[in-house]
Protein backbone atom coordinates (compact mmCIF):
# COMPACT_ATOMS: atom_id res chain seq x y z
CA UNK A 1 117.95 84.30 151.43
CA UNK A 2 116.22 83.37 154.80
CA UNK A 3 116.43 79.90 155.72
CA UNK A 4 114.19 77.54 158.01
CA UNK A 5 113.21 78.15 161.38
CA UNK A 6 111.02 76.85 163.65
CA UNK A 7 107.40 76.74 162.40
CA UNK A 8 104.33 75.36 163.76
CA UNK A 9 103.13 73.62 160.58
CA UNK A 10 104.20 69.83 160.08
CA UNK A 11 104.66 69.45 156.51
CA UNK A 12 103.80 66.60 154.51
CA UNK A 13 103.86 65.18 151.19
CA UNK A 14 100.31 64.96 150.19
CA UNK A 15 100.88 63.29 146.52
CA UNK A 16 103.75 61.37 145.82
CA UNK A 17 104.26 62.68 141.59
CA UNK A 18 106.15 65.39 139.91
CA UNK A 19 103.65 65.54 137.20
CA UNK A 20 103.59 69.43 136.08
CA UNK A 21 99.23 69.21 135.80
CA UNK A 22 99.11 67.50 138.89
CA UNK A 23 101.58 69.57 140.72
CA UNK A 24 99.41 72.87 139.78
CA UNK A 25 95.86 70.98 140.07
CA UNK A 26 96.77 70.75 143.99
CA UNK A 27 98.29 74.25 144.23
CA UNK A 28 94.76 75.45 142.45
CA UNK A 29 93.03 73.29 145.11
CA UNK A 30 95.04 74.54 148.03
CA UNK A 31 94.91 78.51 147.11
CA UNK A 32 90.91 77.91 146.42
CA UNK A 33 90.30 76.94 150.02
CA UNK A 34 93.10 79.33 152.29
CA UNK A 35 97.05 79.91 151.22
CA UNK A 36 99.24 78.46 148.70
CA UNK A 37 102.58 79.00 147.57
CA UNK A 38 104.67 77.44 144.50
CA UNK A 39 108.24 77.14 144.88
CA UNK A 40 110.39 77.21 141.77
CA UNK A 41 114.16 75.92 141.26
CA UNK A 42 115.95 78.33 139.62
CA UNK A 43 119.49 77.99 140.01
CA UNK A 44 121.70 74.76 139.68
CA UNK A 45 125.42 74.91 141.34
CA UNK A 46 127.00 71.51 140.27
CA UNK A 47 124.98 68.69 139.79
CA UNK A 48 121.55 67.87 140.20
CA UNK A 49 118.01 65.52 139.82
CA UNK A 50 115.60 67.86 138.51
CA UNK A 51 115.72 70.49 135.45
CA UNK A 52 115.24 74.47 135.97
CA UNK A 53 111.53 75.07 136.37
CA UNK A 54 110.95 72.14 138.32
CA UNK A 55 108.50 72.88 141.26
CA UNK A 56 106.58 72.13 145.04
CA UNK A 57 103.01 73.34 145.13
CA UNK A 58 102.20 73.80 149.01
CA UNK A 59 99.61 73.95 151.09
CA UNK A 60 98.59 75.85 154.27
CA UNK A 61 98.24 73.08 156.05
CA UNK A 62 101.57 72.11 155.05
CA UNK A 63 100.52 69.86 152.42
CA UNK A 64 103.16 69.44 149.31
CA UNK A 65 103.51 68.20 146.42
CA UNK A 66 106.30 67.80 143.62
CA UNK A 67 110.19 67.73 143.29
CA UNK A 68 113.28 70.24 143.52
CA UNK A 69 115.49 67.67 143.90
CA UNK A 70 115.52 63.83 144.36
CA UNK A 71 113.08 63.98 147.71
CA UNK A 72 116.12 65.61 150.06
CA UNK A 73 114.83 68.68 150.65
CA UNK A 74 111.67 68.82 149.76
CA UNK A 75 110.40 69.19 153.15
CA UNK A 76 112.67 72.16 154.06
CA UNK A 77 111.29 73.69 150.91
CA UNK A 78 107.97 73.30 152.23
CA UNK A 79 108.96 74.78 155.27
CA UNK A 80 109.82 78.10 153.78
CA UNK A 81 107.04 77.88 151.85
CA UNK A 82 105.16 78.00 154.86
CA UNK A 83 106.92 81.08 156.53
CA UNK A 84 106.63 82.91 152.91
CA UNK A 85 102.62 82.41 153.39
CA UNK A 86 102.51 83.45 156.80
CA UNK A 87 104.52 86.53 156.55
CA UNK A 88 103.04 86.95 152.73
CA UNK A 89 106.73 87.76 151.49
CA UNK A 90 108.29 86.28 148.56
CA UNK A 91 111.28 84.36 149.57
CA UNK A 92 114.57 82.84 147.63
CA UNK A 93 116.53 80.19 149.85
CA UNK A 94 119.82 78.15 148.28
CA UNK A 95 120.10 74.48 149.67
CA UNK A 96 123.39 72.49 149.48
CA UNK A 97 126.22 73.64 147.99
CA UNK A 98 126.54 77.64 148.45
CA UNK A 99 124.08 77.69 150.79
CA UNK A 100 125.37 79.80 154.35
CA UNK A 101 123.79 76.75 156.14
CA UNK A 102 125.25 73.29 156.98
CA UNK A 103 122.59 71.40 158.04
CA UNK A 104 121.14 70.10 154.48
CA UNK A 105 123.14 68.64 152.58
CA UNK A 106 122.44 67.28 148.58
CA UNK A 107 123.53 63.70 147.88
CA UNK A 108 125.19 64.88 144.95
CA UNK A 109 127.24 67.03 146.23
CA UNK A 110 125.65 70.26 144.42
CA UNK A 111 123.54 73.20 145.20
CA UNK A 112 119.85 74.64 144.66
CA UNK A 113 118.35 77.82 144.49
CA UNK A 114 114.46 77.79 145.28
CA UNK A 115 112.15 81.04 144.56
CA UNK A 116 109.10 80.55 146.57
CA UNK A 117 106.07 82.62 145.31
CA UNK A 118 102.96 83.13 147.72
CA UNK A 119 99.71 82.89 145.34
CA UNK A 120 97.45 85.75 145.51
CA UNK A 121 95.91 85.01 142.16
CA UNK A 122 93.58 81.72 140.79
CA UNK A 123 93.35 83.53 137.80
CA UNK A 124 96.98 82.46 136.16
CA UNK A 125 96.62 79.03 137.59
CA UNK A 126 93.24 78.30 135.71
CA UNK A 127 94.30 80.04 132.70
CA UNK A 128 97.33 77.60 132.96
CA UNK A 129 95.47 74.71 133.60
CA UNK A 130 92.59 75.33 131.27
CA UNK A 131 95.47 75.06 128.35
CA UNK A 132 96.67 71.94 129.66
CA UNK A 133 93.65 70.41 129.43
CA UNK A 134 92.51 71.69 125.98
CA UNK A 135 95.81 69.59 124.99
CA UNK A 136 98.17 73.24 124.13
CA UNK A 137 101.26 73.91 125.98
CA UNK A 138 101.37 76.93 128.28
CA UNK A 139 103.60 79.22 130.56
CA UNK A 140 103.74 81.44 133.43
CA UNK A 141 106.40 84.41 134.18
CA UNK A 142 107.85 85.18 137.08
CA UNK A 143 108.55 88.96 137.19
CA UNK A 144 110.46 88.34 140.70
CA UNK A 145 110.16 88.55 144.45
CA UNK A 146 107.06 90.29 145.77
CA UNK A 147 105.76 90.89 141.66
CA UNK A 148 102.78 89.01 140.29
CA UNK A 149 102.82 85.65 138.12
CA UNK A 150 101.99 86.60 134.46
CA UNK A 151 100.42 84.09 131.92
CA UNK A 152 101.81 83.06 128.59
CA UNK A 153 100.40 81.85 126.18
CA UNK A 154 103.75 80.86 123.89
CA UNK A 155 105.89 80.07 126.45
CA UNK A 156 108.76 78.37 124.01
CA UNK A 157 111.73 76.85 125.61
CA UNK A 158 111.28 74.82 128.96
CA UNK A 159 112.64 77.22 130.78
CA UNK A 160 114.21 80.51 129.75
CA UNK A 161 115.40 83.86 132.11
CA UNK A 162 115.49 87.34 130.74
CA UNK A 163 115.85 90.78 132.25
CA UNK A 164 112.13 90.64 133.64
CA UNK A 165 112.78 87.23 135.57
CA UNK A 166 111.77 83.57 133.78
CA UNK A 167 109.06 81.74 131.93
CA UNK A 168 107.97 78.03 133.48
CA UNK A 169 107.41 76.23 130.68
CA UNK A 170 104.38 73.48 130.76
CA UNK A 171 103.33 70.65 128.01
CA UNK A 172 100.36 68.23 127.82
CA UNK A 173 101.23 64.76 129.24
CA UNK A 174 101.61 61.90 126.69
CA UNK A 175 98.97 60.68 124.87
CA UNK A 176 99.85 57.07 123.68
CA UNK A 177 96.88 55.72 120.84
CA UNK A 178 97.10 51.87 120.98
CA UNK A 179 95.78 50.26 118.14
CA UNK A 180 95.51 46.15 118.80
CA UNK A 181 93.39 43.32 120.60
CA UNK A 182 96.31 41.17 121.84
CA UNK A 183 98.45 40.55 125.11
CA UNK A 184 101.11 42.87 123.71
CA UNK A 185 98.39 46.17 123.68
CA UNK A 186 96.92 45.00 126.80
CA UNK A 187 100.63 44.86 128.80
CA UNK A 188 101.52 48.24 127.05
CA UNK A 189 98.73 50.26 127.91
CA UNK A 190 98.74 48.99 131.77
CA UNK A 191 102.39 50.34 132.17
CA UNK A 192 102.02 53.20 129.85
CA UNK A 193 98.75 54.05 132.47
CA UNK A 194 100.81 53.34 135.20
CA UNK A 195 103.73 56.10 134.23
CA UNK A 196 100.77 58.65 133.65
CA UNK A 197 100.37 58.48 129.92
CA UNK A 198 96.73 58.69 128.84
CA UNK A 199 96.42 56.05 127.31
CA UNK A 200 93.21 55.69 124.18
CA UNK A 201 92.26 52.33 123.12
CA UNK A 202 91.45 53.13 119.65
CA UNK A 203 90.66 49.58 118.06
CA UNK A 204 87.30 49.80 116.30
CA UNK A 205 86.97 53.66 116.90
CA UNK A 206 85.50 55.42 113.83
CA UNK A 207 88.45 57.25 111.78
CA UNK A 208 87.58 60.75 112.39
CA UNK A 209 87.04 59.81 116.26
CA UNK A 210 90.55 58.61 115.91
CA UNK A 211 91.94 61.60 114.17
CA UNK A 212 90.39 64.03 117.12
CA UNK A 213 92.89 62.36 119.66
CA UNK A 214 95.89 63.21 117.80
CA UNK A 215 97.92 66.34 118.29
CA UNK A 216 101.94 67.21 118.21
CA UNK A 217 101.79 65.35 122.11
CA UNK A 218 100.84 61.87 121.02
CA UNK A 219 102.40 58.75 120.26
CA UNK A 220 100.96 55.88 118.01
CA UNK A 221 101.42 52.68 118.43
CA UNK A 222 100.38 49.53 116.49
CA UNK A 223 100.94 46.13 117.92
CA UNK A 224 98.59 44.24 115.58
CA UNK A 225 99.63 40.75 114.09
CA UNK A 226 97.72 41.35 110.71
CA UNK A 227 98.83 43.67 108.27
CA UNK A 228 95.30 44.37 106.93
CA UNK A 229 94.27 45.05 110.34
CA UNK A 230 96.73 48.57 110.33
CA UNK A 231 96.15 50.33 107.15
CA UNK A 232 93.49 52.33 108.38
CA UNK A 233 95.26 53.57 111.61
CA UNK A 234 98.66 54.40 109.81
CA UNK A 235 96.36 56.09 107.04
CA UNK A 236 95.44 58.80 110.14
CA UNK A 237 98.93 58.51 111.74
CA UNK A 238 101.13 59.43 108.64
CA UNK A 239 98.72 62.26 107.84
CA UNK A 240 98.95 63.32 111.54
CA UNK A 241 101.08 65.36 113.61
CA UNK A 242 102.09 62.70 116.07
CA UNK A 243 105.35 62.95 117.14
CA UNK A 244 105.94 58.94 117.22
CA UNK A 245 104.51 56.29 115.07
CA UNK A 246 105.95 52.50 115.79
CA UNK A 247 104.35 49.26 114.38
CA UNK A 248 104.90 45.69 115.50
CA UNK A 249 106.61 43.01 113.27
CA UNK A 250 109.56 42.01 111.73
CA UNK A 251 111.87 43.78 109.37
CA UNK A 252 110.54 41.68 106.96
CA UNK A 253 107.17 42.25 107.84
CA UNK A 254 107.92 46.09 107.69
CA UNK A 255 109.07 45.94 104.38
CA UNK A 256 106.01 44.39 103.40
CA UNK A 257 104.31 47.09 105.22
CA UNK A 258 106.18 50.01 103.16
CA UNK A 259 105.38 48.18 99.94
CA UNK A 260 101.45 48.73 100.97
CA UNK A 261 101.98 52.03 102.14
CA UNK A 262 103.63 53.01 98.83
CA UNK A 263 100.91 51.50 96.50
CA UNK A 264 98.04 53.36 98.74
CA UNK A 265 99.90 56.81 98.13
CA UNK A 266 101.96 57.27 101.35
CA UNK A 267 105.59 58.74 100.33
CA UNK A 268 108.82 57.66 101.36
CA UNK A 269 109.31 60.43 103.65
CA UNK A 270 106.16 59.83 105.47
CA UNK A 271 106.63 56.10 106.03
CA UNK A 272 110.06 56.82 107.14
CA UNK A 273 108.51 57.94 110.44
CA UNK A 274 107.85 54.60 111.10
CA UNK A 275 109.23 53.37 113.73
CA UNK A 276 109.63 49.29 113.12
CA UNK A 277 110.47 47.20 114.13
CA UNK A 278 108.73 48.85 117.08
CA UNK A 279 111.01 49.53 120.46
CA UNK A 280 114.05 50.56 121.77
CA UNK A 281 115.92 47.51 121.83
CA UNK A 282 114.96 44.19 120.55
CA UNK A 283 114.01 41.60 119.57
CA UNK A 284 111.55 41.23 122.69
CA UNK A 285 109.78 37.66 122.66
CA UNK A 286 107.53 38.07 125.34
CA UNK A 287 104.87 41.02 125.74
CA UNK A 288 106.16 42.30 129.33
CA UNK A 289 109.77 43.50 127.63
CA UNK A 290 107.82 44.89 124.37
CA UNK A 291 106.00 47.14 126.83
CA UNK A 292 109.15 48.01 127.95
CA UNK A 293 111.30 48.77 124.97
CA UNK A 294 107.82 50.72 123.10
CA UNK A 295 107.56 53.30 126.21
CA UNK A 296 111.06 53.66 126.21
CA UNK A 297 111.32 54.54 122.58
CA UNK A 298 108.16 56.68 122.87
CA UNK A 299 109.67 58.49 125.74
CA UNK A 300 113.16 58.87 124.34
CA UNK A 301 111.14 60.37 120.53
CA UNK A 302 109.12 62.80 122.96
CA UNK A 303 112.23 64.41 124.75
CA UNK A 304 113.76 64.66 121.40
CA UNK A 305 110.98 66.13 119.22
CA UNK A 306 108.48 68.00 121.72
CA UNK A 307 110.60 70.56 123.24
């Protein structure tokens, strides 16, 4: 449990995001052209601002990216990350509370334990990444200090330890289909872009182009004044395996909307994932708080049904 020293390296964040993709992306970058490491929290003593798996990719050149905690040590994690490349020894290093040293110091009062891995390997990266990007969620096992990372394939639960060390669980971002050629879509998908969704304007897309974009990772929203101008989008969404379907318009409107939906064969069951009127809270009357109270609903569906 060696802690900082000296080291020669600066380090510095190089991204500002704790997006899992990105956070490996720059670690597959980094190991490509010299050293990398990937450090991994592991342990939580009290309280604390990220889960168990989150992680720092860094960089020879002391280059990092990601989040242990909320930005307080992130720079000391680097740090060992650093001496871990240089001496090409695995290392494990507790921060805050527990930790033998005094001089860092977690707002909240708890403590962290970080396992730093040096990369050796592409090959589990890629493999990792390739997944990711085909949409499929993925994992990689640590087998411990000094051992190599293993790929999985089914990684299940987020993060999970067993008597050969733990599985880093990672998912495909968001997908959010927006279905509409008003304000409201328009305000949506710029903030839904801007928290890292990716976002697919699907309004006049052919329906099996449509149906190719869905998977267990997307949301569907419709945010179209005209009932007529839905029916073929919730067609595809109730027969889909979105996790989140929401539809603009009044309760009145909605049960207007079920009524159609019945008549063109959808069951109760199926329209009852419906989520309408659309948003967290409501009723929004201007297209800035819609945006807010739809991502906020679609965020709060995926923590609860994609895990």
């Amino acid at each position: 449990m060696n802690y900082i020293s000296s080291f020669p390296t600066p380090t510095r964040r190089a991204l500002l995001t704790d997006d899992p993709e990105t956070i490996l992306t720059f670690a597959q970058s980094s190991l490509s052209s010299g050293k990398a490491a990937i450090a991994t929290l592991v342990e939580i003593r009290g309280g604390a601002s990220r889960s168990l798996g989150a992680q720092v990719a860094v960089a020879a050149d002391g280059g990092y990216v990601g989040y242990v905690s909320g930005g307080c040590v992130e720079a000391a994690v680097a740090c060992e990350a650093l001496l871990a490349m240089e001496e090409q020894i695995d290392r494990l290093s507790l921060f805050g509370a527990g930790s033998p040293h005094f001089d860092i110091v977690l707002p909240c009062g708890g403590g962290i334990t970080v396992l730093t891995h040096v990369l050796h390997d592409e090959e589990v990266v890629n493999n990792t990444l390739c997944r990711l990007r085909s949409r499929q969620s993925a994992g990689i096992r640590h087998q411990g200090l000094g051992r190599p990372l293993v790929a999985v394939a089914d990684p299940g639960q987020p993060f999970t330890t067993d008597e050969e060390g733990f599985v880093v669980r990672y998912q495909p971002k968001t997908r959010l289909l927006i279905s509409g050629n008003s304000l409201e879509s328009t305000i949506v998908g710029s903030l839904a872009t801007a928290s890292g969704y990716d976002v697919v304007p699907v309004s006049g897309r052919a329906k099996d182009e449509i149906a190719e974009y869905i998977d267990p990772y997307t949301a569907i929203v419709s945010l179209h004044h005209d009932l007529d101008a839905e029916d073929r989008l919730l067609d595809i969404a109730l027969r889909s395996t979105a996790f989140y379907i929401g539809a603009l318009g009044s309760s009145r409107t909605h049960r207007a909307r079920c009524e159609r939906l019945t008549a063109r064969g959808h069951s109760e069951e199926s329209i009852r994932r419906i989520r309408a009127p659309i948003g967290l809270f409501g009723p929004a009357r201007d297209a800035s708080t819609l945006a807010i109270s739809v991502l906020a609903e679609v965020a709060s569906e995926r923590l609860r049904a994609v895990r």
